[in-house]
Protein backbone atom coordinates (compact mmCIF):
# COMPACT_ATOMS: atom_id res chain seq x y z
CA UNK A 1 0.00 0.00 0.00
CA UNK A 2 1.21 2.89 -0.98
CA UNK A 3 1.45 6.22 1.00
CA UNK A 4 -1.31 8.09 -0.74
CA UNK A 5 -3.02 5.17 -0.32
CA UNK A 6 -2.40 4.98 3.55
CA UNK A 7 -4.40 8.24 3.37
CA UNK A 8 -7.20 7.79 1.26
CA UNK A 9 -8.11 4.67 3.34
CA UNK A 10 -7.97 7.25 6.57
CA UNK A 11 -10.16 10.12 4.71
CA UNK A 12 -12.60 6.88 3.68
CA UNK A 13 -13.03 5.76 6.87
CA UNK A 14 -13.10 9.39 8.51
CA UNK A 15 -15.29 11.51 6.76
CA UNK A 16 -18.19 9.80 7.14
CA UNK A 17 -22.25 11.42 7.45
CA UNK A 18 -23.59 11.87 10.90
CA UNK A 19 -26.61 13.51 12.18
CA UNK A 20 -26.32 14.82 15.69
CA UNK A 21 -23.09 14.90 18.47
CA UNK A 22 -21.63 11.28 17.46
CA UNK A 23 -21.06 10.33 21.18
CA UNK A 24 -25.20 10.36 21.43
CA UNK A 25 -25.92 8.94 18.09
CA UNK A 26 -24.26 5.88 19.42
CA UNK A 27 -25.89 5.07 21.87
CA UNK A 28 -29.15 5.29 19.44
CA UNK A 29 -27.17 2.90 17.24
CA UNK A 30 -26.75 0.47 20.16
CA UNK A 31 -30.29 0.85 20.73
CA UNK A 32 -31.54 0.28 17.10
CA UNK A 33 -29.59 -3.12 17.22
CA UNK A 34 -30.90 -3.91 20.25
CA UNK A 35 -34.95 -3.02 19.08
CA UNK A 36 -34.21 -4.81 16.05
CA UNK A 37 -32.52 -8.59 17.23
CA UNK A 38 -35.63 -8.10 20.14
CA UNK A 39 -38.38 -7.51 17.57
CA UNK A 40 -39.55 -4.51 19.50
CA UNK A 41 -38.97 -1.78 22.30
CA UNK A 42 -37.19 -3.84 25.04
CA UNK A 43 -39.05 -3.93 28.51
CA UNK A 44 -35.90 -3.72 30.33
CA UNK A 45 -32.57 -1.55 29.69
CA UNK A 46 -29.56 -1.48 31.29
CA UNK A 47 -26.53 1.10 29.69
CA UNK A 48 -22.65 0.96 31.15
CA UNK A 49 -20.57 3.82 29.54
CA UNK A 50 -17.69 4.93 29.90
CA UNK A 51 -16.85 8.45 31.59
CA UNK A 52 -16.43 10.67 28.25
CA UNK A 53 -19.47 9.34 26.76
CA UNK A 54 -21.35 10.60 30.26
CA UNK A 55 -19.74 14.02 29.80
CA UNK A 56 -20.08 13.90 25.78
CA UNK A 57 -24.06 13.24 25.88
CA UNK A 58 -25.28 15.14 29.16
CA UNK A 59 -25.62 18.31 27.56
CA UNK A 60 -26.17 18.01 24.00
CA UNK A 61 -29.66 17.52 22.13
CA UNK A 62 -30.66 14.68 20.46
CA UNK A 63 -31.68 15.42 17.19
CA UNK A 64 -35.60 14.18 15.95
CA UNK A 65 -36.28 13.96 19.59
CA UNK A 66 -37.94 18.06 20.07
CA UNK A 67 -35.10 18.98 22.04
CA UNK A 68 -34.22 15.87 24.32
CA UNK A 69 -30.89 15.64 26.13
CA UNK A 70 -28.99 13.02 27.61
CA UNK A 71 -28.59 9.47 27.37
CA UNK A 72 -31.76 7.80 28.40
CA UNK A 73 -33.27 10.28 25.61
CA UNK A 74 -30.18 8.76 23.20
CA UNK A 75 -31.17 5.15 24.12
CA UNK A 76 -34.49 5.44 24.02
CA UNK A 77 -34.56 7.15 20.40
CA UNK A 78 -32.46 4.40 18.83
CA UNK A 79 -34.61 1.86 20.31
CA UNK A 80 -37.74 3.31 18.95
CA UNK A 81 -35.94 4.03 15.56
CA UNK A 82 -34.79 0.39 15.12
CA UNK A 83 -32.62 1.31 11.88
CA UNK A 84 -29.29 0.35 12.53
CA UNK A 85 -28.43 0.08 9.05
CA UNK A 86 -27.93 3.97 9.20
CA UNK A 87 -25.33 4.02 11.00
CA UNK A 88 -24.73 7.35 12.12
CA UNK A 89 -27.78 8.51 10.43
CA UNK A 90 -29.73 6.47 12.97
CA UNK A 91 -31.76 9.23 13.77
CA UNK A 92 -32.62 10.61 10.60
CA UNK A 93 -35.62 8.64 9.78
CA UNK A 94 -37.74 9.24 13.11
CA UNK A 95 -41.31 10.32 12.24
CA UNK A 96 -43.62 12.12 14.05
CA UNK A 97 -45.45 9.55 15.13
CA UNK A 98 -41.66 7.94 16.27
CA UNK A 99 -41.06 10.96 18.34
CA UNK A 100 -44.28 10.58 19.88
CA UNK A 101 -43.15 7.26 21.19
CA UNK A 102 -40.27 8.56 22.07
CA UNK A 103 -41.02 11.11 24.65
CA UNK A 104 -43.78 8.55 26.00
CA UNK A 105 -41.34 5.73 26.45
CA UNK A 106 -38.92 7.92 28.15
CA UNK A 107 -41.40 8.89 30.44
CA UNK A 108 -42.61 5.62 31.86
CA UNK A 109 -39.85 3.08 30.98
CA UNK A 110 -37.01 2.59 33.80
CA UNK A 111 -33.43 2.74 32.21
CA UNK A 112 -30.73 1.43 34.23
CA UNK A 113 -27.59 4.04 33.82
CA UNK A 114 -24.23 2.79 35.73
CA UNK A 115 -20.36 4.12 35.09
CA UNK A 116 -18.50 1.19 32.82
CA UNK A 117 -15.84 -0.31 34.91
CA UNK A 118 -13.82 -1.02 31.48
CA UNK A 119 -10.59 1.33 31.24
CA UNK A 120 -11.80 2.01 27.15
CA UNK A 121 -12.13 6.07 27.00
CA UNK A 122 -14.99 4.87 24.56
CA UNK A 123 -17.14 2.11 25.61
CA UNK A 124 -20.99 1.34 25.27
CA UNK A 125 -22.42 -1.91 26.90
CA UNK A 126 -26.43 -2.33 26.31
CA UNK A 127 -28.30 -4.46 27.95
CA UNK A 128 -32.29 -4.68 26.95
CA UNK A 129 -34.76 -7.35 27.57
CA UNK A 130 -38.08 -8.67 25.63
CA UNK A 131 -40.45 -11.63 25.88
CA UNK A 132 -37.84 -13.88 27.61
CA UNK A 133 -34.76 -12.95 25.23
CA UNK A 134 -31.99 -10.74 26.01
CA UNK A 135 -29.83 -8.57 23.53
CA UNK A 136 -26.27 -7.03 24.50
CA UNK A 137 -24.32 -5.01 22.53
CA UNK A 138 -21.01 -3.70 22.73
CA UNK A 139 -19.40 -0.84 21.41
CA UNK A 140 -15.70 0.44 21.86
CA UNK A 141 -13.19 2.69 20.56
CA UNK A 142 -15.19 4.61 18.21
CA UNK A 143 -18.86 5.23 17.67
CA UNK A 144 -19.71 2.51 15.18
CA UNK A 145 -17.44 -0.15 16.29
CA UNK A 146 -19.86 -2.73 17.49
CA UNK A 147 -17.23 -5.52 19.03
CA UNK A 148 -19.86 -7.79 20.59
CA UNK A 149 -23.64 -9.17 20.01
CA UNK A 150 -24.89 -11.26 22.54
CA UNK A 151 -28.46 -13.26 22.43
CA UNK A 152 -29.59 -14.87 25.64
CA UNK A 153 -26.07 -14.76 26.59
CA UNK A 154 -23.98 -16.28 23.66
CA UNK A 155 -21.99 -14.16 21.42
CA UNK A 156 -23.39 -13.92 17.93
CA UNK A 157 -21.09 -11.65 17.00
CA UNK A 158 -17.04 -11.19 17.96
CA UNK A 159 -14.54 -8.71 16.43
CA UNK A 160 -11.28 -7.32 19.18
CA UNK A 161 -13.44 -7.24 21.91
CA UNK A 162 -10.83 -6.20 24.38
CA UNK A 163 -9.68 -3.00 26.34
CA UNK A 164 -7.63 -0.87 23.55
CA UNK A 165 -3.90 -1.38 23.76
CA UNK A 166 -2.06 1.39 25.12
CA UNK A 167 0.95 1.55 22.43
CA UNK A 168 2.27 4.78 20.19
CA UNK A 169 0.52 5.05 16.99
CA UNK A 170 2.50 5.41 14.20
CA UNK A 171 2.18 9.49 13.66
CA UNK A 172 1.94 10.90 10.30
CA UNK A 173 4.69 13.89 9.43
CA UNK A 174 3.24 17.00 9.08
CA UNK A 175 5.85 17.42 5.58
CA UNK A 176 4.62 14.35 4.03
CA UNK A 177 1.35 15.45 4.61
CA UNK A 178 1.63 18.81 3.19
CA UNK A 179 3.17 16.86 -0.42
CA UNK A 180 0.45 14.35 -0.38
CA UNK A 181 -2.14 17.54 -0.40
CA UNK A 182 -0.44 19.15 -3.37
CA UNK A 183 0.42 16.24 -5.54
CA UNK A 184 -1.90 13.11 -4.61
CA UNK A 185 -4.36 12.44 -7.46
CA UNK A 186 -7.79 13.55 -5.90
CA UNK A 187 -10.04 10.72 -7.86
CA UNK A 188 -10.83 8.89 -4.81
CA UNK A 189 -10.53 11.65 -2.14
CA UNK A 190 -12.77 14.26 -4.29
CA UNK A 191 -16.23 12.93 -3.63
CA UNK A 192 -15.60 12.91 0.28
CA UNK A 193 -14.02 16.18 0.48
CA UNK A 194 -16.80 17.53 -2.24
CA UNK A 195 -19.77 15.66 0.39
CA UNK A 196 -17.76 17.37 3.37
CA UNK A 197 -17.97 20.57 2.12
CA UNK A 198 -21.65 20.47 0.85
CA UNK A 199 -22.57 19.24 3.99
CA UNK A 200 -20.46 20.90 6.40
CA UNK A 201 -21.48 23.94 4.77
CA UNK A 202 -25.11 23.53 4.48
CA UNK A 203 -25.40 23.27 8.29
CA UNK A 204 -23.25 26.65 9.16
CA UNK A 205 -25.66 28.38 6.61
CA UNK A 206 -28.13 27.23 8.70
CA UNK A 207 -26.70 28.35 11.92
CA UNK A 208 -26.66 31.82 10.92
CA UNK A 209 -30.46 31.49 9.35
CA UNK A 210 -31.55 30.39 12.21
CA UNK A 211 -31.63 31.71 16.04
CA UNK A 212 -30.17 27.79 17.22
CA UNK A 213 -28.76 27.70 21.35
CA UNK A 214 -26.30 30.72 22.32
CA UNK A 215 -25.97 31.88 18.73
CA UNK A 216 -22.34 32.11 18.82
CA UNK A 217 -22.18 32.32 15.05
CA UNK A 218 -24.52 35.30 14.47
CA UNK A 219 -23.01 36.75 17.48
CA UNK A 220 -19.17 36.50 15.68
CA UNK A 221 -20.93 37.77 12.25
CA UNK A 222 -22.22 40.68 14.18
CA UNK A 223 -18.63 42.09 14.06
CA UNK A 224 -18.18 42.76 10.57
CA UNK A 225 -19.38 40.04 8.20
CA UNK A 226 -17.32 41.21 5.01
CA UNK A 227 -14.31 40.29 6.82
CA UNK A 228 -12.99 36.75 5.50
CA UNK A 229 -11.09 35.93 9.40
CA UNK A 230 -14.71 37.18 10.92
CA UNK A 231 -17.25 35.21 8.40
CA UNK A 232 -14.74 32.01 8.92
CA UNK A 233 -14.60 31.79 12.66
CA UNK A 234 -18.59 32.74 12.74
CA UNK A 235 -19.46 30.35 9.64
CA UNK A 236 -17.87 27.86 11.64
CA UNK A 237 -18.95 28.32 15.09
CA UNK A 238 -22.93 28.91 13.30
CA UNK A 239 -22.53 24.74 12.57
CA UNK A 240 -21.74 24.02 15.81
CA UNK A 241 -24.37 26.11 17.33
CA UNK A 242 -27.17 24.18 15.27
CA UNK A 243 -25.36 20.94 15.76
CA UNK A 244 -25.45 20.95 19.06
CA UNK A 245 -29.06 22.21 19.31
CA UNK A 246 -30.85 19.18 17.69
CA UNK A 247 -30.50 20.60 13.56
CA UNK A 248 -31.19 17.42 11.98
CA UNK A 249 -29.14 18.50 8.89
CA UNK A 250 -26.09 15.86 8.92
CA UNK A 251 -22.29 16.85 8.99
CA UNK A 252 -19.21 14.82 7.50
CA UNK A 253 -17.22 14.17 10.71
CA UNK A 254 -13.48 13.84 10.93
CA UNK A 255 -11.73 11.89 13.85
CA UNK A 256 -15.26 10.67 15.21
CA UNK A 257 -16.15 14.17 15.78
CA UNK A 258 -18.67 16.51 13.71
CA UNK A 259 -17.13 19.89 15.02
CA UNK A 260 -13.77 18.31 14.12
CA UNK A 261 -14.99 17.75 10.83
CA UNK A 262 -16.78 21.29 10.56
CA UNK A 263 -13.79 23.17 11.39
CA UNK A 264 -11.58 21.12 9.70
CA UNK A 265 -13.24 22.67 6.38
CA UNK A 266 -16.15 25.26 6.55
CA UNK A 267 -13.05 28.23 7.67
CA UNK A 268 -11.36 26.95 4.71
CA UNK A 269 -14.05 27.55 2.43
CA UNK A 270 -14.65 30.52 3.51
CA UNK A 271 -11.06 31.98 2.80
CA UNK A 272 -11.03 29.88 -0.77
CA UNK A 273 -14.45 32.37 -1.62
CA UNK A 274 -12.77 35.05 -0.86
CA UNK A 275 -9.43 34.09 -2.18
CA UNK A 276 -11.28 33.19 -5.46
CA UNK A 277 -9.14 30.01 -5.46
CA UNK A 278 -10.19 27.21 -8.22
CA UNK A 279 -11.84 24.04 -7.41
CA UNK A 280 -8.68 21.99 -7.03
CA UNK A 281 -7.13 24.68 -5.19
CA UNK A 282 -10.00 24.15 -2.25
CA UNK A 283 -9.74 20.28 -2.28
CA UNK A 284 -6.57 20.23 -1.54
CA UNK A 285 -6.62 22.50 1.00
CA UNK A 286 -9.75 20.75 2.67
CA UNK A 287 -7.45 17.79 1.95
CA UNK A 288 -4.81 19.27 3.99
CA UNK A 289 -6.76 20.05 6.65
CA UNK A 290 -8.55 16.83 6.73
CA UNK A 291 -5.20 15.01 7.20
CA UNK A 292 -3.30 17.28 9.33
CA UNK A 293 -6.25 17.06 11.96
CA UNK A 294 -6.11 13.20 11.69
CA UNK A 295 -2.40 13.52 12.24
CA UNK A 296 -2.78 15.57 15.64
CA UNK A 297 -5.58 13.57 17.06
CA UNK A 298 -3.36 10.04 16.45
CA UNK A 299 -1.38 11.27 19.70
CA UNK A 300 -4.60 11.98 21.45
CA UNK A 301 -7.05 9.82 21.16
CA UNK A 302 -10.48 10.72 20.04
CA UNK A 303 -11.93 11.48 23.24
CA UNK A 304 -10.06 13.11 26.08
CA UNK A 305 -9.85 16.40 28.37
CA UNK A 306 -8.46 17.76 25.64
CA UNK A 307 -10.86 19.70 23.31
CA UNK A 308 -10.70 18.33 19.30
CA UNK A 309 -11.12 21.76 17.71
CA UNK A 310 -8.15 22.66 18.42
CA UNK A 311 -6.54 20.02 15.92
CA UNK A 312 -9.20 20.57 13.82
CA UNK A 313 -8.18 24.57 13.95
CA UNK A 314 -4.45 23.72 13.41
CA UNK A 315 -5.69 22.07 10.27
CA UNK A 316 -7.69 24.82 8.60
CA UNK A 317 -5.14 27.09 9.38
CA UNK A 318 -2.65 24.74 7.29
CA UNK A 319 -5.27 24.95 4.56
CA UNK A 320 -5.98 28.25 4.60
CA UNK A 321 -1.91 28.76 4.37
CA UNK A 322 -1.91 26.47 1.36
CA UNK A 323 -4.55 28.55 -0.28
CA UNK A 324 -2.49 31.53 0.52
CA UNK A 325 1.02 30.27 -1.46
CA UNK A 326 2.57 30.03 1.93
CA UNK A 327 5.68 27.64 1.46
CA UNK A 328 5.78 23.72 3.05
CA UNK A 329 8.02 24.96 5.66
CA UNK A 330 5.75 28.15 6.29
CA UNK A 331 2.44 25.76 6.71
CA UNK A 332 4.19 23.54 9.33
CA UNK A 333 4.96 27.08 11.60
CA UNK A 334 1.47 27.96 11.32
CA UNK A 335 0.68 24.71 12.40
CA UNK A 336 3.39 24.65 15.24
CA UNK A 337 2.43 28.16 16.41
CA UNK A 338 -1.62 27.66 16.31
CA UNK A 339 -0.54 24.39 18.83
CA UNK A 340 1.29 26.53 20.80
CA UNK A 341 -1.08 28.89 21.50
CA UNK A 342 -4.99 26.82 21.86
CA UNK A 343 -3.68 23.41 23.44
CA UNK A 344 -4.80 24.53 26.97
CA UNK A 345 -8.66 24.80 25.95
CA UNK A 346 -10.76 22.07 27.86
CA UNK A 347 -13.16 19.50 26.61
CA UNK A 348 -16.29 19.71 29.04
CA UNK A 349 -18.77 17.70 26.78
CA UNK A 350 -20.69 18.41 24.15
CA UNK A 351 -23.18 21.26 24.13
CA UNK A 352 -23.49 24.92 22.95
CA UNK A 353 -19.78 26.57 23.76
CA UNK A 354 -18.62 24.35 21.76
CA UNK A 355 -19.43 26.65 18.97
CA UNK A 356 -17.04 29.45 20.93
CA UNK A 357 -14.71 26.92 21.40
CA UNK A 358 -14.26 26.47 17.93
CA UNK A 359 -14.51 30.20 17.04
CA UNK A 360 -11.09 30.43 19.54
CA UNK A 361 -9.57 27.42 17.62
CA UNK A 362 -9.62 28.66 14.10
CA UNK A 363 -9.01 32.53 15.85
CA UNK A 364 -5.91 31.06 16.82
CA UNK A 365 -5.14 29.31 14.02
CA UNK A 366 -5.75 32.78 11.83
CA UNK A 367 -3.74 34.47 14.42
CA UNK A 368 -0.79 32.14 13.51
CA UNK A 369 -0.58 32.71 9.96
CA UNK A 370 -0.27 36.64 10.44
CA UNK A 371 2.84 35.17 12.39
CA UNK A 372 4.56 33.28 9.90
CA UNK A 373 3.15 36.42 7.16
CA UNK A 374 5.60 38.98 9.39
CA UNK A 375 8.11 35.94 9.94
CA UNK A 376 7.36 35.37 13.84
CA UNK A 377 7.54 31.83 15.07
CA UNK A 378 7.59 30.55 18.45
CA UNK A 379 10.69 28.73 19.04
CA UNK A 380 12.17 25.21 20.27
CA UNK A 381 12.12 26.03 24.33
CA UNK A 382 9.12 28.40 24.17
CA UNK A 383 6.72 26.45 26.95
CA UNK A 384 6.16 22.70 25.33
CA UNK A 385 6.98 24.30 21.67
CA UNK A 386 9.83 21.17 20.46
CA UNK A 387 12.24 21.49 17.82
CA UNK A 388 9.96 20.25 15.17
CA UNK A 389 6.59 20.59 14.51
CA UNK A 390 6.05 16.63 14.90
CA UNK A 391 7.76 16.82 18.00
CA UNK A 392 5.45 19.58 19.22
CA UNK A 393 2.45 17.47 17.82
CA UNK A 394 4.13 14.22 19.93
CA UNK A 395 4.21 16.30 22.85
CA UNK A 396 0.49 17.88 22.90
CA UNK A 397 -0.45 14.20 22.08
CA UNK A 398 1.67 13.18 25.46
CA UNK A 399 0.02 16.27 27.73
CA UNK A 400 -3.56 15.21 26.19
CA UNK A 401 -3.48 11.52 26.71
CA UNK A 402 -1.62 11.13 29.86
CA UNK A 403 -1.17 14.02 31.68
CA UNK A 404 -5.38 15.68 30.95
CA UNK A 405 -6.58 12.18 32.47
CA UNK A 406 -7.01 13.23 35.90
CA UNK A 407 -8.45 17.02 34.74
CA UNK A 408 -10.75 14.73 32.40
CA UNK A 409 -12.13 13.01 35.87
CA UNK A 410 -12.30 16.02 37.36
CA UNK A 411 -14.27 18.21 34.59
CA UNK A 412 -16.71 15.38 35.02
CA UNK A 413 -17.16 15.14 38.71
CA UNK A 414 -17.58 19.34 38.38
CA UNK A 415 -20.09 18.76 35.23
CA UNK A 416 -21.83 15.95 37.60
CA UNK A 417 -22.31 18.36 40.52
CA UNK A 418 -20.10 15.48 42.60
């Protein structure tokens, strides 16, 4: 396999269609292979998870559920759904007569909700009941990967269904990556990045139609929407605010996240508009972006204490460079100095400052490009800045995944009033 190959299998398997904060939609996933092996809605359910799905689905709405939160609401609605073949669409079928249902089940029926004693960051057990039989299913490591199907307590269905192996990834350089976006062939990347930006897109033109939670978007456009920096922080913050308010428009996630994926591409857009850059000249810098965040978040982990939009940031501001003529070694400064200057901000779940939060990503990823435009770079020594850009990347990955676990703990036990 070749190297562009390497990466066209990671864009395939990244940029996929979800409707709603992924950490929610899979619990409804769980639940619509529950409903589905049981024939109907379950008369018991039981639901370990582990701690980041807790903080990841407290505060975000479930969309086609009229404004539901949490995960009894995420259960229920995939049990009542039943469509499992959609994946992370699971959700985008409910009817009204579904939602009904939904909101009646979740008022009478008793859902069991305990902490997962499995050291996964990611992990879904479900447990559900009907007529005698009993359905489990087991998700871990990322939102669709279902490693276990029990019936009546015999596996049906087996794939790695052990704790995740604590051992370095192989990380991706930041200067390969930045070749592979200008020279790769884009004949099987183009109709992902083309889906990601007609999607990712649709969504933030929705957030600023629309009044959806704290309006961060319209509140950012306020400012002075001619300006390209302005209209690509408040484009992209205007997606998160109706994605985390129940829009049921779908976004193209990268790294198992949809705000990852919108800011990995709607601030680039934005600048390629008002750059007036060609077709190609966007794909590859979506491309670029698209892989760079993948890159950063291989150190992390895809959920942590550690908040995703700020790869995702680092990698529209390596786009945006690209679209710009800055040179290789110019796009991997930006990229070093935008880590240098967001990796402090905090993941406290999903919900709507996320939208802010990503507005302060792509700010500083903006704010590093002037940088590298007057020649300023923070240097080897400067705080956990390394002598290369993949050794600062290595190190962010090392605070993120190690040293944020016992903040992570703690954000919860504050979120959980505890």
């Amino acid at each position: 396999m070749t190297t562009f190959d390497v990466y066209n299998a990671a864009l395939a398997d990244e940029l996929l269609p979800a409707m709603g904060c992924t950490e929610p939609i899979a619990l409804a996933y769980a639940g619509a292979i529950c409903a589905k092996r049981l024939g109907g809605f379950p008369e018991t359910i039981r639901v370990e998870v582990s701690r980041n799905i807790i903080k990841n689905v407290k505060s975000v709405v479930v969309p086609n559920t009229e404004g539901l939160r949490g995960i009894e609401a995420a259960v229920v609605a995939g049990l009542v759904s039943a469509r499992p073949e959609a994946a992370l669409e699971v959700l985008s079928g409910v009817t009204p007569d579904e939602k009904k249902e939904i909101h009646e089940r979740l008022a009478s029926q008793k859902m069991e909700v305990v902490p997962s004693d499995e050291p996964d960051v990611f992990f879904i057990r479900l447990t559900t009941t009907r007529a005698g039989k009993t359905v489990t299913v087991v998700i871990r490591t990322s939102h669709t990967n279902v490693t276990r199907i029990e019936e009546d307590g015999e596996a049906v269905f087996l794939k790695n269904d052990h704790a995740e192996e604590e051992e370095a990834p192989e990380l991706w350089h930041i200067s390969e990556l930045i070749r592979a976006a200008r020279t790769m062939p884009l004949d099987v990347s183009r109709p992902l990045l083309e889906r990601q930006i007609a999607a990712n897109m649709a969504i933030a033109e929705e957030g600023l139609k629309t009044p959806w939670g704290a309006g961060v978007g319209r509140v950012i456009l306020s400012r002075n929407p001619e300006d390209p920096a302005v209209r690509a922080r408040a484009w992209a913050a205007a997606a998160s605010d109706a994605r985390m308010n129940g829009c049921e428009l779908p976004v193209v996630i990268v790294s198992g996240s949809g705000n990852q994926g919108i800011t990995a591409s709607v601030p680039v857009v934005i600048f390629a508009q008002s750059l007036k850059s060609s077709e190609e000249e966007l794909l590859r810098a979506v491309l670029l972006s698209d892989l760079v965040t993948i890159a950063l978040k291989q150190g992390i982990g895809k959920l942590s204490a550690y908040c995703g939009a700020v790869s995702a940031g680092c990698g529209a501001g390596a786009g945006i460079a690209m679209l710009k003529g800055y040179a290789d070694n110019e796009i991997a400064d930006v990229v070093s100095n935008a880590l240098a200057t967001t990796s402090g901000l905090i993941c406290d779940g999903a919900k709507s400052s996320c939208a802010a939060k990503i507005a302060m990503s792509v700010e500083g990823a903006l704010m590093a490009l002037d940088m590298v435009a007057q020649e300023k770079v923070f240097r080897e020594g400067d705080g956990i800045v390394q002598h290369t850009v993949d050794e600062t990347a290595e190190a962010v990955g090392r605070i993120a995944s190690r040293g944020m676990v016992t903040t992570d703990k703690e954000i919860i036990r504050v979120m959980l009033g505890l």
